[in-house]
N, C-alpha and C. Protein backbone atom coordinates (compact mmCIF):
# COMPACT_ATOMS: atom_id res chain seq x y z
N UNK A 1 124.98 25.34 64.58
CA UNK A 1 124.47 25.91 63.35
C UNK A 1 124.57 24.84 62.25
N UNK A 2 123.91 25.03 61.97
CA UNK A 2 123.56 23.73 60.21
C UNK A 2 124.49 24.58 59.34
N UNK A 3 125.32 24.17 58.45
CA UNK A 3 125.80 25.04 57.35
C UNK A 3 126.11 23.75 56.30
N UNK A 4 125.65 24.38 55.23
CA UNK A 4 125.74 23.88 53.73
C UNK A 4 126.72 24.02 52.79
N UNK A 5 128.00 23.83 52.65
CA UNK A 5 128.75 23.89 52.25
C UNK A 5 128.64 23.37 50.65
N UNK A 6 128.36 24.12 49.65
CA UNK A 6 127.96 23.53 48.13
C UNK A 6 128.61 23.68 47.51
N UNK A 7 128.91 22.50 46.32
CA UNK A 7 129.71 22.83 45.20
C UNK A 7 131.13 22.73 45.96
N UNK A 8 131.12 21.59 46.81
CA UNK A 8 132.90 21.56 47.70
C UNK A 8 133.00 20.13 47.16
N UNK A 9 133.75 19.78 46.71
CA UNK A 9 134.11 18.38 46.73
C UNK A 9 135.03 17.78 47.79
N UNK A 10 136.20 19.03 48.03
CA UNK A 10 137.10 18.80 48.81
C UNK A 10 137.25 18.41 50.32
N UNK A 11 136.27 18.92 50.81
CA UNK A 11 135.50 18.60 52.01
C UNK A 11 136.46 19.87 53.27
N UNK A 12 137.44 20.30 52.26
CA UNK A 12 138.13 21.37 53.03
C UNK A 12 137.30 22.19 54.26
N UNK A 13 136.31 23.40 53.76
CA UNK A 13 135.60 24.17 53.75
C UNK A 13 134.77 24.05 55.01
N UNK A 14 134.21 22.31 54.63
CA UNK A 14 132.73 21.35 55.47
C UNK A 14 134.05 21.37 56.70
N UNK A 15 134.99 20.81 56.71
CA UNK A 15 135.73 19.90 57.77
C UNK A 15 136.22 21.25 59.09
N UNK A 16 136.79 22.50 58.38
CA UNK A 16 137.30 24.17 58.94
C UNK A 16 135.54 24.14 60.01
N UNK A 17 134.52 23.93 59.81
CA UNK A 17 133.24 24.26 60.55
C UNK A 17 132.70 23.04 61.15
N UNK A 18 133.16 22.15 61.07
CA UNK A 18 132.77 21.03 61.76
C UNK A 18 133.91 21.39 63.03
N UNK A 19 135.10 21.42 62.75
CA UNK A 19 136.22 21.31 63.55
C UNK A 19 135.91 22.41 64.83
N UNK A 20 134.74 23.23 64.78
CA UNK A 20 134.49 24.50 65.27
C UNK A 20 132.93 23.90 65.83
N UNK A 21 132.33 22.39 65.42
CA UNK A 21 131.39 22.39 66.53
C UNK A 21 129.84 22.43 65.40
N UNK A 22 130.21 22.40 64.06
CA UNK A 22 128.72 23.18 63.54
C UNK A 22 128.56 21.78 63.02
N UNK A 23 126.64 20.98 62.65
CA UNK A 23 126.49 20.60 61.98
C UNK A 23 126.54 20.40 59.99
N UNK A 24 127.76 20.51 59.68
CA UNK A 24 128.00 20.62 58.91
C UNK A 24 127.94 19.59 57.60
N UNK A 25 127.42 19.77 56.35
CA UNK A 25 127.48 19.05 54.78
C UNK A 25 128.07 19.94 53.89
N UNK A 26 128.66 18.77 53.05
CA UNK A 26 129.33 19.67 52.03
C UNK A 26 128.01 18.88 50.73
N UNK A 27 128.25 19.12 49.23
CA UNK A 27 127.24 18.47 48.69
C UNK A 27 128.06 19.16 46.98
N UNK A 28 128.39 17.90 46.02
CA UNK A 28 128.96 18.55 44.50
C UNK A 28 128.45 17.37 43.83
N UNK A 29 128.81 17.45 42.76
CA UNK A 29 128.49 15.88 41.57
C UNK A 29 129.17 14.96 41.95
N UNK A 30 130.74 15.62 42.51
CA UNK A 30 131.76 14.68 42.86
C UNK A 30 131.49 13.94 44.17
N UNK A 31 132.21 13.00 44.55
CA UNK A 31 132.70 12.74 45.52
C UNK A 31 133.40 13.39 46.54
N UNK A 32 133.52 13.35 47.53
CA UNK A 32 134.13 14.25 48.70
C UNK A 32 135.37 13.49 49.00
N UNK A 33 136.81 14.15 48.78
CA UNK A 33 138.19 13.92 49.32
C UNK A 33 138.40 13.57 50.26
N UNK A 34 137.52 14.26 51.27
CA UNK A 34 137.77 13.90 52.72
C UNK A 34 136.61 12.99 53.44
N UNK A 35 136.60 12.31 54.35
CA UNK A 35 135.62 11.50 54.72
C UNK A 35 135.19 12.75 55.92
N UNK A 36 133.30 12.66 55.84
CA UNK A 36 132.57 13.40 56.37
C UNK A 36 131.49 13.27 55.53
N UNK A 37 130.44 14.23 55.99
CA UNK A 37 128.84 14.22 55.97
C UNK A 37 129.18 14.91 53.99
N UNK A 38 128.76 14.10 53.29
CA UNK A 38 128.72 14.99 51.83
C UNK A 38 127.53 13.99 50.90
N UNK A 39 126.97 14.95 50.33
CA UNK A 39 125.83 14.62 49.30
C UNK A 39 126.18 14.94 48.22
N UNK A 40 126.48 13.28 47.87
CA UNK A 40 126.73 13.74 46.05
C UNK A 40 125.56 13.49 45.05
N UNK A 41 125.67 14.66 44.48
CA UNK A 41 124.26 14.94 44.01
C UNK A 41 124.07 16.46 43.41
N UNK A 42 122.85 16.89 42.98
CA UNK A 42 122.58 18.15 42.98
C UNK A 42 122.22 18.83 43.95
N UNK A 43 122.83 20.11 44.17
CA UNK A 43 122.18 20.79 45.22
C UNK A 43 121.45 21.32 45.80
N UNK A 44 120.33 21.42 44.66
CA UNK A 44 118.38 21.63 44.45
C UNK A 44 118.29 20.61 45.11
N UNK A 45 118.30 19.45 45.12
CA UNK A 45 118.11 18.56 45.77
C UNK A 45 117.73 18.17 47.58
N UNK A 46 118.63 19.75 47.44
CA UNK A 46 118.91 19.79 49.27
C UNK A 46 118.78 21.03 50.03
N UNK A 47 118.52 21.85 49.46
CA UNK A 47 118.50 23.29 49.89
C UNK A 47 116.22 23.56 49.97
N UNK A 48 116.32 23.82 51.31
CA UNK A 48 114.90 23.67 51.62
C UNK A 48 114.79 24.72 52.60
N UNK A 49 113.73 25.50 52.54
CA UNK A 49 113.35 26.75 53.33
C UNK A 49 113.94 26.31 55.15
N UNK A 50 113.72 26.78 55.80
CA UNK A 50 114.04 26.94 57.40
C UNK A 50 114.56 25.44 57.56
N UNK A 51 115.68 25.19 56.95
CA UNK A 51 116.50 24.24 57.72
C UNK A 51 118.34 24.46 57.63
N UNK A 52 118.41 25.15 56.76
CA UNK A 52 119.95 25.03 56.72
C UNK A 52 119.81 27.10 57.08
N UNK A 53 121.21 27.13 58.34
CA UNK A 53 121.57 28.21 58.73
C UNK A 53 122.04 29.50 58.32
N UNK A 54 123.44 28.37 57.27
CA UNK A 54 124.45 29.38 56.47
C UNK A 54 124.31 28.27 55.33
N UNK A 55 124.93 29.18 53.89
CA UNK A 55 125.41 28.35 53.00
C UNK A 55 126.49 28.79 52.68
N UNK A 56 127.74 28.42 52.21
CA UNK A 56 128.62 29.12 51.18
C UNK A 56 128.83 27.88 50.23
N UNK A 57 128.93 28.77 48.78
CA UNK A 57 128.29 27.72 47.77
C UNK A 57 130.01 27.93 46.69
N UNK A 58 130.64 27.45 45.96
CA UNK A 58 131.27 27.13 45.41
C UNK A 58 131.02 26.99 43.62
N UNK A 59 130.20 28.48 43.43
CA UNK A 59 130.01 27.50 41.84
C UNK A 59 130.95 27.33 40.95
N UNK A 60 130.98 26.02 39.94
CA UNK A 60 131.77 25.84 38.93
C UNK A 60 132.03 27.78 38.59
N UNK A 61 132.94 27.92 37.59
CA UNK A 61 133.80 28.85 37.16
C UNK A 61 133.91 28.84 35.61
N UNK A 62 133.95 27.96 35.13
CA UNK A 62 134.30 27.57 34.10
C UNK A 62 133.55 28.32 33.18
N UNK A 63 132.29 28.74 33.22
CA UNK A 63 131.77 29.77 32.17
C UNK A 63 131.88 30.94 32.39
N UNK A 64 131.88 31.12 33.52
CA UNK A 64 132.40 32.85 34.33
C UNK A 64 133.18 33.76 34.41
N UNK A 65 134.41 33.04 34.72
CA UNK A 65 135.64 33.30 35.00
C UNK A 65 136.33 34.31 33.45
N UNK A 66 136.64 35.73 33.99
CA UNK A 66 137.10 36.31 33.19
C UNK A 66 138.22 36.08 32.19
N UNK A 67 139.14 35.07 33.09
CA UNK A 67 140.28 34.70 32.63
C UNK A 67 139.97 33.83 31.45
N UNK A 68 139.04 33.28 31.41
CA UNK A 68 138.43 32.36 29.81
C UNK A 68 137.50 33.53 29.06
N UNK A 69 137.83 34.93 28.71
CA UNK A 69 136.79 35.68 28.32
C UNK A 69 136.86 35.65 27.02
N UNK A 70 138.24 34.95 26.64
CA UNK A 70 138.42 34.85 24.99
C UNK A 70 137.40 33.71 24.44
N UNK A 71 136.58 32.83 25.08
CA UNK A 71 136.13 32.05 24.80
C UNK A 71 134.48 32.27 25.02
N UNK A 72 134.58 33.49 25.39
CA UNK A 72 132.63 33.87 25.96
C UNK A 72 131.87 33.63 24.82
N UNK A 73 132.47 34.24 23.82
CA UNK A 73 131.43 34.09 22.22
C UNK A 73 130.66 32.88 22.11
N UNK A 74 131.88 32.07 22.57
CA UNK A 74 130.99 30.36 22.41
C UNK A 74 130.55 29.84 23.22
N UNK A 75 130.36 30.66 24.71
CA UNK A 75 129.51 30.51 25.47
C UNK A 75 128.33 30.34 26.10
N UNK A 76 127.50 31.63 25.19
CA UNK A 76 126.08 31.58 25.70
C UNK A 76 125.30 31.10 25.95
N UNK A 77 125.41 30.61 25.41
CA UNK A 77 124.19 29.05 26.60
C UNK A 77 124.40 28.99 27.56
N UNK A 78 125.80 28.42 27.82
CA UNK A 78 126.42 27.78 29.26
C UNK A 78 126.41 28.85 29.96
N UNK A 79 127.11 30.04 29.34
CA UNK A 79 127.02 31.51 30.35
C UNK A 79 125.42 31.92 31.49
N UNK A 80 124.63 31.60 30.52
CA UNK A 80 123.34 32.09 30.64
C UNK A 80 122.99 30.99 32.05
N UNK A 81 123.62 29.49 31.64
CA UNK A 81 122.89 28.70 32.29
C UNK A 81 123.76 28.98 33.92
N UNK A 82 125.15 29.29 33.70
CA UNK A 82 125.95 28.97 34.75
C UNK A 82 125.17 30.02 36.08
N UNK A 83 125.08 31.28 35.26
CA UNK A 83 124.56 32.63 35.80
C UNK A 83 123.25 32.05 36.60
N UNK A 84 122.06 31.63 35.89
CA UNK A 84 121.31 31.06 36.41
C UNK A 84 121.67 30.43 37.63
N UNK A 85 122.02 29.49 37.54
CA UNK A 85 122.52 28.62 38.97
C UNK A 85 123.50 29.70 39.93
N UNK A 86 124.57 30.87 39.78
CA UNK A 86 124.48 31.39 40.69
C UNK A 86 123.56 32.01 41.43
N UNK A 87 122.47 32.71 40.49
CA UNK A 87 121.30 33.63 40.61
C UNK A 87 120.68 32.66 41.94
N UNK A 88 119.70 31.60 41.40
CA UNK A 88 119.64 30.38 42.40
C UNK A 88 120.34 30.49 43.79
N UNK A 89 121.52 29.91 43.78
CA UNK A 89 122.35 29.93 44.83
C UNK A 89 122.26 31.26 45.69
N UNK A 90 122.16 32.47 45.05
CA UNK A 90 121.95 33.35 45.84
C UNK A 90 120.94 33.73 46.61
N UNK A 91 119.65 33.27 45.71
CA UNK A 91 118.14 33.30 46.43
C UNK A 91 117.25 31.90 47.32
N UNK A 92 118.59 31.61 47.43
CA UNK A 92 117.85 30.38 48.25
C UNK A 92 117.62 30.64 49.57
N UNK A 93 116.45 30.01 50.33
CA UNK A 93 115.53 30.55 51.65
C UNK A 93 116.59 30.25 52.60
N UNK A 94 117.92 30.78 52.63
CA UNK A 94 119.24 30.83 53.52
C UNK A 94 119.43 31.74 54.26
N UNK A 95 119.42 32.22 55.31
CA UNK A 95 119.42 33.49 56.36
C UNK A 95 121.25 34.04 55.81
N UNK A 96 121.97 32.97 56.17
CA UNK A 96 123.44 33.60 55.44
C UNK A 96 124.34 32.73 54.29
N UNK A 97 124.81 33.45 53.52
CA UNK A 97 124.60 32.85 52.37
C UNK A 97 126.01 33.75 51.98
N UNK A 98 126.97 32.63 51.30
CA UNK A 98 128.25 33.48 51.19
C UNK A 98 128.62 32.81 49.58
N UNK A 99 128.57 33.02 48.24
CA UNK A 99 128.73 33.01 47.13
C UNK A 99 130.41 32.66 46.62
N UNK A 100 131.33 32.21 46.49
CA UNK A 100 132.84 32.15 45.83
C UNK A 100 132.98 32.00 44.67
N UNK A 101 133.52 33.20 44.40
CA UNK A 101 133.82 33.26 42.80
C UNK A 101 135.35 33.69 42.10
N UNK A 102 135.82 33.38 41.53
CA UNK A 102 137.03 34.48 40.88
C UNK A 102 136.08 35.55 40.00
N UNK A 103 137.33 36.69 39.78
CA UNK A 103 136.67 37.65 39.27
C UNK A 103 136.01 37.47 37.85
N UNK A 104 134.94 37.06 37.77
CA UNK A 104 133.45 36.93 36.71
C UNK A 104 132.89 37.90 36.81
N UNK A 105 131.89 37.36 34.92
CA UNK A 105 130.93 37.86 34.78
C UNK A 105 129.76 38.32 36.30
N UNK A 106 129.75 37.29 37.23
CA UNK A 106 128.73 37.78 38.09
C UNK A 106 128.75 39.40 38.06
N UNK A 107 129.97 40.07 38.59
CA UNK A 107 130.07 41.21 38.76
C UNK A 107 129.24 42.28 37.60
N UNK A 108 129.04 41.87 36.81
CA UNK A 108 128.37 42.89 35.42
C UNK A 108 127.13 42.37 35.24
N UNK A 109 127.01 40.95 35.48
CA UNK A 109 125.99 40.17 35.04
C UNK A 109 124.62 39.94 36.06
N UNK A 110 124.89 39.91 37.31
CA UNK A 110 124.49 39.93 38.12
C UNK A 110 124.51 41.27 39.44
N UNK A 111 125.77 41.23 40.41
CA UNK A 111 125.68 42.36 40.83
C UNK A 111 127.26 42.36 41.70
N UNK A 112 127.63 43.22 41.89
CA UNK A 112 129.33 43.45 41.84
C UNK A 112 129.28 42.24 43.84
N UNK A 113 130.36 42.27 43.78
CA UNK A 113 130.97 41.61 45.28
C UNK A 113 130.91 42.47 46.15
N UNK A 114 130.33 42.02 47.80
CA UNK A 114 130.87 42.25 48.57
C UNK A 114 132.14 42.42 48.77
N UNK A 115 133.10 41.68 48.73
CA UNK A 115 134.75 41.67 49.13
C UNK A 115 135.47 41.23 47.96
N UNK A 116 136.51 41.55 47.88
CA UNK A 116 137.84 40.59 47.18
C UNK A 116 139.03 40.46 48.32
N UNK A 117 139.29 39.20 48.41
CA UNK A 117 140.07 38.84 49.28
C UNK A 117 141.32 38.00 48.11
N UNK A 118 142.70 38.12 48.74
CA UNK A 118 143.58 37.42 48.35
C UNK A 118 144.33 36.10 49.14
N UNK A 119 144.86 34.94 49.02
CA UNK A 119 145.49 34.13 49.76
C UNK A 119 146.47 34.92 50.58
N UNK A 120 147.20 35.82 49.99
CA UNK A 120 148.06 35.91 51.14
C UNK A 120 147.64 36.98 52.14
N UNK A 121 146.17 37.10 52.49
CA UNK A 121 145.77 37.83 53.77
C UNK A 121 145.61 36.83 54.43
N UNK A 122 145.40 35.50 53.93
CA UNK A 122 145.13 34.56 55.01
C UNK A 122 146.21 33.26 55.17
N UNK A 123 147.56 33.75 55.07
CA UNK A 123 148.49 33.21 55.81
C UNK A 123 149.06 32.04 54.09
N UNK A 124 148.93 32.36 52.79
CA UNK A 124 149.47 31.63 51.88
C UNK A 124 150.17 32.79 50.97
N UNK A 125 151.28 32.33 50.72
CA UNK A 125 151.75 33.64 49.91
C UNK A 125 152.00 33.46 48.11
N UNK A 126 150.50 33.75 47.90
CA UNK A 126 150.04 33.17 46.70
C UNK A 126 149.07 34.47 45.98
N UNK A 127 149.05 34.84 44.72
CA UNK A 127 148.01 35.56 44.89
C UNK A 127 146.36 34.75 44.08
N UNK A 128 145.49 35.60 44.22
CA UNK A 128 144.47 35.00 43.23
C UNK A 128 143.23 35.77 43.72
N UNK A 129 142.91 36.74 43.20
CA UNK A 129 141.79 37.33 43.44
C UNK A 129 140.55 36.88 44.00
N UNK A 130 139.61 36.46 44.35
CA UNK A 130 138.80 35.91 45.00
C UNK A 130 137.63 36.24 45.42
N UNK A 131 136.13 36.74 44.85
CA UNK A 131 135.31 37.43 44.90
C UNK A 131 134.32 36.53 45.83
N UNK A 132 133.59 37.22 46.76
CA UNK A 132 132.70 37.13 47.68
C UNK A 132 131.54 38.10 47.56
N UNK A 133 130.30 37.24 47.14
CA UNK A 133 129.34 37.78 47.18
C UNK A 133 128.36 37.20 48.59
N UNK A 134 127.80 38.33 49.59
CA UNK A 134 127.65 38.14 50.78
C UNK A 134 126.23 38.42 51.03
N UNK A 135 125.48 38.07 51.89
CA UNK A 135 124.01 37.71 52.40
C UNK A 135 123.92 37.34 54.05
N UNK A 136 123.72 38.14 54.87
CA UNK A 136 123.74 38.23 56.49
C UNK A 136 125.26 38.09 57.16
N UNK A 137 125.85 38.09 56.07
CA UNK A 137 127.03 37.86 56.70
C UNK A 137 128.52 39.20 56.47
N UNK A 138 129.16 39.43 57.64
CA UNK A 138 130.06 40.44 57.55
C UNK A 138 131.22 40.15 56.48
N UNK A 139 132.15 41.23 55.85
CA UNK A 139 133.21 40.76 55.26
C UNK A 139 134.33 40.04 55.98
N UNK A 140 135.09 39.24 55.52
CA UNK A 140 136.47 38.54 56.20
C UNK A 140 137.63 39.60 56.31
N UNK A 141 137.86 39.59 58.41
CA UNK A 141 138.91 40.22 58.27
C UNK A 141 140.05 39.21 57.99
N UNK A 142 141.43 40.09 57.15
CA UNK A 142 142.48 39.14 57.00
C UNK A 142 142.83 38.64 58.69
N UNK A 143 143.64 37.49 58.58
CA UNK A 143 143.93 36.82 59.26
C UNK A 143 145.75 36.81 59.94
N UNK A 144 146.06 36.72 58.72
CA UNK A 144 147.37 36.37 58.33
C UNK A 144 147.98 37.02 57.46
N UNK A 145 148.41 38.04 56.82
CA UNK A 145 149.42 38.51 55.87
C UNK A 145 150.47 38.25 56.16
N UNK A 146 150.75 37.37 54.80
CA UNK A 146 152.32 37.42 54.74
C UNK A 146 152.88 37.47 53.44
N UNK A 147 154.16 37.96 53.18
CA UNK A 147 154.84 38.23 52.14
C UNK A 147 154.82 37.11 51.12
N UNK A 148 155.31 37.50 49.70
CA UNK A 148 155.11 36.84 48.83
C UNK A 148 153.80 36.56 47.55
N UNK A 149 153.90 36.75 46.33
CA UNK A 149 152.87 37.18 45.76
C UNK A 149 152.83 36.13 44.71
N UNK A 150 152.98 35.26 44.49
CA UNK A 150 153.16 34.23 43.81
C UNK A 150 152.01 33.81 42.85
N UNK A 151 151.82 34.10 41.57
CA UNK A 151 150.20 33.71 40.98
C UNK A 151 150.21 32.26 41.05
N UNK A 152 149.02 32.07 42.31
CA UNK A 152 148.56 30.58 42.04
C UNK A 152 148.38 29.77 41.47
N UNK A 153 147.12 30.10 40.22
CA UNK A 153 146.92 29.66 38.71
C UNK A 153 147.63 29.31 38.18
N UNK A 154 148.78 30.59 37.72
CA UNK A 154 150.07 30.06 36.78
C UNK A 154 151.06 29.08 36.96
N UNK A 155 151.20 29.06 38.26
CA UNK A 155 152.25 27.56 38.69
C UNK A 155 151.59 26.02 39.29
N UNK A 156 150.26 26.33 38.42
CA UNK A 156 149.62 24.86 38.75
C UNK A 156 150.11 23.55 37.55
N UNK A 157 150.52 22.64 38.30
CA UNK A 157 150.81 22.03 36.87
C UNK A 157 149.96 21.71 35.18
N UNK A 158 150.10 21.42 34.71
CA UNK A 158 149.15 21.11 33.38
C UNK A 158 148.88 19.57 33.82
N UNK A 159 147.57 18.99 33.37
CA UNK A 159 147.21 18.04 33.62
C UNK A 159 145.79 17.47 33.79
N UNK A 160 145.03 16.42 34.08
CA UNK A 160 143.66 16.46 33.94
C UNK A 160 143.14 17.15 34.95
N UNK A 161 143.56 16.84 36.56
CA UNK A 161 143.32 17.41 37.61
C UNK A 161 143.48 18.86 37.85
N UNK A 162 144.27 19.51 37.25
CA UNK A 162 144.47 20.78 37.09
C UNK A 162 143.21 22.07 37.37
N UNK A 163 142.12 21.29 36.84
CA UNK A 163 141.09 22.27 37.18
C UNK A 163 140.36 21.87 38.85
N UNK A 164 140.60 20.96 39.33
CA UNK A 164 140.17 20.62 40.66
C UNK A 164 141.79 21.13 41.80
N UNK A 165 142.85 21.13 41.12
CA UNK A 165 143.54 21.49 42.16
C UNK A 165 143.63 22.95 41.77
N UNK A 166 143.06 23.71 41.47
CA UNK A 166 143.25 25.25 41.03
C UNK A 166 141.58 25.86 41.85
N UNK A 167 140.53 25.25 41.87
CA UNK A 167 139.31 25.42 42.60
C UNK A 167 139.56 25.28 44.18
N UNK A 168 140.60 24.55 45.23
CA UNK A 168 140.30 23.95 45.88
C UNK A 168 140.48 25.46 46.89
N UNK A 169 139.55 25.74 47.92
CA UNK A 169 139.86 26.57 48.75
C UNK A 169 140.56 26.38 49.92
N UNK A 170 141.97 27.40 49.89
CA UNK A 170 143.06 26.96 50.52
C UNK A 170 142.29 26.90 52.53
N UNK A 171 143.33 26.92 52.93
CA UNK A 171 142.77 26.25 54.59
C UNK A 171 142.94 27.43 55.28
N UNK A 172 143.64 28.20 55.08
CA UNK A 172 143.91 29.39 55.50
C UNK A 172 142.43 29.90 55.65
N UNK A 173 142.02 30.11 54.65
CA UNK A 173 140.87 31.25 53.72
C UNK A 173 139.35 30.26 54.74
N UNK A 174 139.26 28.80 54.69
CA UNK A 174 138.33 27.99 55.18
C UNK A 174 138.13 28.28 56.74
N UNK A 175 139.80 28.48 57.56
CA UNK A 175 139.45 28.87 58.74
C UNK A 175 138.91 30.16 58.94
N UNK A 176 139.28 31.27 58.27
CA UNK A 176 138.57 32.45 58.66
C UNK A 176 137.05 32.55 58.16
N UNK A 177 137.06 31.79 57.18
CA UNK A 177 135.25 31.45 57.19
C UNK A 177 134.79 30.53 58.56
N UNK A 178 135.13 29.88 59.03
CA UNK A 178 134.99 29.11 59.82
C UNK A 178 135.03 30.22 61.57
N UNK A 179 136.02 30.53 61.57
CA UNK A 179 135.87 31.44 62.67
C UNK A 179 135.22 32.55 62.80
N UNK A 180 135.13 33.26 61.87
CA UNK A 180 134.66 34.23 61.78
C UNK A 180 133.16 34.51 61.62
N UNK A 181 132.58 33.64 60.45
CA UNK A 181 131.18 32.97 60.22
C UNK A 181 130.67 32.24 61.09
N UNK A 182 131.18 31.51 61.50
CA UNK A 182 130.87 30.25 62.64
C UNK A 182 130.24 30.31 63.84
């Protein structure tokens, strides 16, 4: 299976479905952490009718994300634009197509989630809400529960990187996309 892994820098996500056999790309502005198949670039760029299988797409957060809602006022533009590009991401000529979000505007703005999943169903004992908006594809059964509820977010350090190590999707969560999707 071809799968498109967007908006990953980390190469986490791409590497969980390669490891399982799939032709796999990841594709962000950034650079990719891990060495493997990644297009840095835009992702219009690459998303083309009957060639890619699955996608799960990764969009930025940063205008979405409820947890910045004190800051929406001075948003609108960016809100409008971010929304857009999920909207996009969702209608692209993709047979399965799996969306990651924290809990956002999408939900009001667009149209509520398939699932909310937490880290510690999939073997991290962390919490962080985690919205999945879904397209041919079933919800994730947990994997792994285990104890411990720890807010992720809040014990990330302060720092520049801070917003890339708070995005990164844990490995836990990548394999059950990977197995399960795959």
């Amino acid at each position: 299976m071809r799968v498109l892994i967007a908006c990953e820098f980390s190469g986490i996500v791409r590497e969980a479905f390669k490891a399982r056999g799939h032709d796999t790309m990841s594709c962000d502005l950034l650079p990719s952490e891990l060495h493997g198949q990644h297009y840095e670039g835009n992702v219009r760029n690459i998303i083309r009718p009957d060639y890619w299988d699955m996608m799960i797409a990764f969009p930025p957060y940063t205008h979405l994300a409820v947890s910045g809602a004190r800051w929406f006022k001075n948003k609108i533009w960016a809100q409008r634009a971010a929304l857009g590009f999920v909207q996009y991401l969702m209608d692209a000529p993709i047979p399965k197509i799996c969306i990651e979000n924290p809990i956002s505007i999408i939900s009001t703005r667009i149209r509520k989630p398939d699932q909310i999943i937490q880290p510690w169903q999939f073997g991290h004992g962390e919490t962080k809400a985690t919205c999945l908006w879904l397209k041919g594809l079933s919800p994730l059964t947990p994997t792994h529960i285990v104890e411990g509820r720890t807010s992720r977010d809040h014990h990330c350090p302060p720092g520049p990187d801070r917003w890339k190590n708070r995005s990164r999707t844990l490995q836990g969560i990548a394999n059950a996309m990977a197995e399960q999707w795959g």
